[in-house]
PDB file of N, CA and C in Angstrom:
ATOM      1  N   UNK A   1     -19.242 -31.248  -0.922  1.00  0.00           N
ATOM      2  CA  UNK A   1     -18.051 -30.405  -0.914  1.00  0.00           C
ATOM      3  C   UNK A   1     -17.903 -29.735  -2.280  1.00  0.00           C
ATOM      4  N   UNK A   2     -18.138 -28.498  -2.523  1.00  0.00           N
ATOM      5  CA  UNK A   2     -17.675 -27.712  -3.424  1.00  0.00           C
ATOM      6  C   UNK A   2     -16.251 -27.898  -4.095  1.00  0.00           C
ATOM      7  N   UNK A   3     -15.950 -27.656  -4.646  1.00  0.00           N
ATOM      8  CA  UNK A   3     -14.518 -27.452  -5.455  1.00  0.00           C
ATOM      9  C   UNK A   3     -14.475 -26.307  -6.121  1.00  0.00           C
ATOM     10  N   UNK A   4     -13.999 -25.706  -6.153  1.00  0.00           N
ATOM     11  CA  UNK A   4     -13.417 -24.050  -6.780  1.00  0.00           C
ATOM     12  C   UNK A   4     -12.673 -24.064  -7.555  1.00  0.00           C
ATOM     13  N   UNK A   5     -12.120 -23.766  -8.825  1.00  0.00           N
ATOM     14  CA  UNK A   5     -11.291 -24.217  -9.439  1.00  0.00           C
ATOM     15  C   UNK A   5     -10.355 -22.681  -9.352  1.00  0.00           C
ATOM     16  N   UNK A   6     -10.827 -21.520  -9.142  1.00  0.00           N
ATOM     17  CA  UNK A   6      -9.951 -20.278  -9.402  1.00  0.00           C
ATOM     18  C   UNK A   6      -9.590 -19.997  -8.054  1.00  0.00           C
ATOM     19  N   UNK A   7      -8.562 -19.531  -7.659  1.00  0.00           N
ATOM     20  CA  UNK A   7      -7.995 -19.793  -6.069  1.00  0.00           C
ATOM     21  C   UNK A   7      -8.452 -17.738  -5.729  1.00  0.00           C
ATOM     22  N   UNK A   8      -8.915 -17.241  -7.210  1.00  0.00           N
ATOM     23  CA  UNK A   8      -9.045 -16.261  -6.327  1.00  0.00           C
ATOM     24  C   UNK A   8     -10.512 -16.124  -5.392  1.00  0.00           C
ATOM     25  N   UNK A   9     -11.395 -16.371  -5.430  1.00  0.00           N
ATOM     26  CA  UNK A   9     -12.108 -16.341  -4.508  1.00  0.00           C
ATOM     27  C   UNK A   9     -12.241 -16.397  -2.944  1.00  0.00           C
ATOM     28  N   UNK A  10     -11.241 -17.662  -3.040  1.00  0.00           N
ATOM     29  CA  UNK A  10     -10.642 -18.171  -1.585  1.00  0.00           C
ATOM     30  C   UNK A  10      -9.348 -17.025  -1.176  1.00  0.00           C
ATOM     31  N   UNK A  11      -8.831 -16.606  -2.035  1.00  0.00           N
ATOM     32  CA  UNK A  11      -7.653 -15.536  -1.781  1.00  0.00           C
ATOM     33  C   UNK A  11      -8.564 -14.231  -1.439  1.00  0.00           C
ATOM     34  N   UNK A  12      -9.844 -14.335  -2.065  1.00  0.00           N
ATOM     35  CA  UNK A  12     -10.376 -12.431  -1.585  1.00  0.00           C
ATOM     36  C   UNK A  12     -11.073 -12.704  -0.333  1.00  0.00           C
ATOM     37  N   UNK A  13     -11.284 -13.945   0.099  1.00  0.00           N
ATOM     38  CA  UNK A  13     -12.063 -14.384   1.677  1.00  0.00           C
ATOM     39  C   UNK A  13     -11.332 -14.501   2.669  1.00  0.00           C
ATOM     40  N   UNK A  14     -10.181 -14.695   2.281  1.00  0.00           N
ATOM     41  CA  UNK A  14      -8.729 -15.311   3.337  1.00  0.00           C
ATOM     42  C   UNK A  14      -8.741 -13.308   3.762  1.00  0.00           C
ATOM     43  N   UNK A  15      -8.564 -12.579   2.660  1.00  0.00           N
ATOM     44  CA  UNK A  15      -7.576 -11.001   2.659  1.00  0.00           C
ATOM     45  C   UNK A  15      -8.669 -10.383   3.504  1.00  0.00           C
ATOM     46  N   UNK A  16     -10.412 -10.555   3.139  1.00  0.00           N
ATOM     47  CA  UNK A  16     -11.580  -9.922   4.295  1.00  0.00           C
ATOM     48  C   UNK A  16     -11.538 -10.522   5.355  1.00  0.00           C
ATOM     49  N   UNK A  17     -11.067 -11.701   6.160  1.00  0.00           N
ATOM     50  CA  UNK A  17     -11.199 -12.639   7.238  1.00  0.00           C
ATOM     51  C   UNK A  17      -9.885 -11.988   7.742  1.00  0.00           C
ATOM     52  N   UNK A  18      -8.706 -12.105   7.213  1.00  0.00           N
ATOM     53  CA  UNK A  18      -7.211 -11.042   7.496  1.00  0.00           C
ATOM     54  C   UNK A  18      -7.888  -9.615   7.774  1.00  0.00           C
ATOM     55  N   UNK A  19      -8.568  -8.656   7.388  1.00  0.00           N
ATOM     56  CA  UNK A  19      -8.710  -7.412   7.189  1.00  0.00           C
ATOM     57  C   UNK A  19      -9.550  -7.188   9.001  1.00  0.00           C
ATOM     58  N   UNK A  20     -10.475  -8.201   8.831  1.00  0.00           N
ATOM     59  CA  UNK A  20     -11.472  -7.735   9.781  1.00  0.00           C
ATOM     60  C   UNK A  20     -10.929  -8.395  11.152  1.00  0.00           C
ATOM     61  N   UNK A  21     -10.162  -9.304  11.000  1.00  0.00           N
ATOM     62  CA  UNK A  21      -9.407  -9.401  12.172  1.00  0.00           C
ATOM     63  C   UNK A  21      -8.339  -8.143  13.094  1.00  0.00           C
ATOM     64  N   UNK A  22      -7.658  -7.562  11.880  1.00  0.00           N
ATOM     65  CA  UNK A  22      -6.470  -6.729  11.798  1.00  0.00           C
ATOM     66  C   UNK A  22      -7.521  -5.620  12.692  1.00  0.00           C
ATOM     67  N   UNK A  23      -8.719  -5.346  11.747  1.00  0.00           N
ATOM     68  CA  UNK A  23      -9.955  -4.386  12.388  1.00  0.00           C
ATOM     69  C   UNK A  23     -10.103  -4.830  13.500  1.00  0.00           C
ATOM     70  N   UNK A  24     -10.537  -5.678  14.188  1.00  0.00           N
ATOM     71  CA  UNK A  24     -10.641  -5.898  15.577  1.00  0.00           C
ATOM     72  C   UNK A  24      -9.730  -5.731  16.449  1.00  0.00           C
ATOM     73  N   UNK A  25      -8.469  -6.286  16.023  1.00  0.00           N
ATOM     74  CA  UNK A  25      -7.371  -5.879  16.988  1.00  0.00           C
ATOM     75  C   UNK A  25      -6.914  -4.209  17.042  1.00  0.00           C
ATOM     76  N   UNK A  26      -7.096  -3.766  16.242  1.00  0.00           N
ATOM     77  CA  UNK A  26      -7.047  -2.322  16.160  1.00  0.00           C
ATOM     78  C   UNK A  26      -7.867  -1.360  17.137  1.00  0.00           C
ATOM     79  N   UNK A  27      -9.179  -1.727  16.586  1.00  0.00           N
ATOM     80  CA  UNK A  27     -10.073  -1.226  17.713  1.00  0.00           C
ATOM     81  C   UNK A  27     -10.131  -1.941  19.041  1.00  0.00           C
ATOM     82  N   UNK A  28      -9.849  -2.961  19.364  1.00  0.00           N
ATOM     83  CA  UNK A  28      -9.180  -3.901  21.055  1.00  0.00           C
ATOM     84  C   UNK A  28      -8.385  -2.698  21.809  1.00  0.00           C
ATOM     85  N   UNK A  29      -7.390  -2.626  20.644  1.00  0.00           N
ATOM     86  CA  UNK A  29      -6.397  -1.253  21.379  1.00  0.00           C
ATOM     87  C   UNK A  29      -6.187  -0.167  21.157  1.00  0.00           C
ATOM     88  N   UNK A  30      -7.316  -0.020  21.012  1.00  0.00           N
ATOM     89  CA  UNK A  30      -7.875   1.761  20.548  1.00  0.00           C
ATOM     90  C   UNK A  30      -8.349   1.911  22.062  1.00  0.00           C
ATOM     91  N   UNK A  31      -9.686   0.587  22.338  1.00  0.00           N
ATOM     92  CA  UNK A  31     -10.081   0.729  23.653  1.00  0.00           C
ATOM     93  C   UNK A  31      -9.624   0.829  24.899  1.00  0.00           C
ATOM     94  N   UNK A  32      -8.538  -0.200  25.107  1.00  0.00           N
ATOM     95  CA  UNK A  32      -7.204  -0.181  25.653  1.00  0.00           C
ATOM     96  C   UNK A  32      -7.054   1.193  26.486  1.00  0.00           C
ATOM     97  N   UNK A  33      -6.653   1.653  24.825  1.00  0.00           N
ATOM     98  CA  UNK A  33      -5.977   3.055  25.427  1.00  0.00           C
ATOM     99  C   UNK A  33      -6.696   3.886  25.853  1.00  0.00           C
ATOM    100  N   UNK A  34      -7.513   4.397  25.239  1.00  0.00           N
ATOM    101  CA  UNK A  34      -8.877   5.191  25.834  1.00  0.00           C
ATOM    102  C   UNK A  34      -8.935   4.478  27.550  1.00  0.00           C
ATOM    103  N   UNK A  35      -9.421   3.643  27.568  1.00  0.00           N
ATOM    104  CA  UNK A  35      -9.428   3.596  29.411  1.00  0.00           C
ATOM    105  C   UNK A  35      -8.223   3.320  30.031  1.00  0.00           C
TER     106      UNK A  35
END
């Protein structure tokens, strides 16, 4: 088990894992609408 001592790393992985989710649901109902 690793240990990290600077929380930002884990804070810039949490905000791309948040981002690309937000991205998926976006494009989910992009598709949505289109059909």
């Amino acid at each position: 088990m690793e240990y990290i001592p600077d929380q930002n790393r884990q804070d810039r992985f949490y905000r791309t894992e948040c981002r690309a989710r937000q991205q998926d649901m976006l494009s989910a109902l992009y598709f949505f609408l289109v059909c």
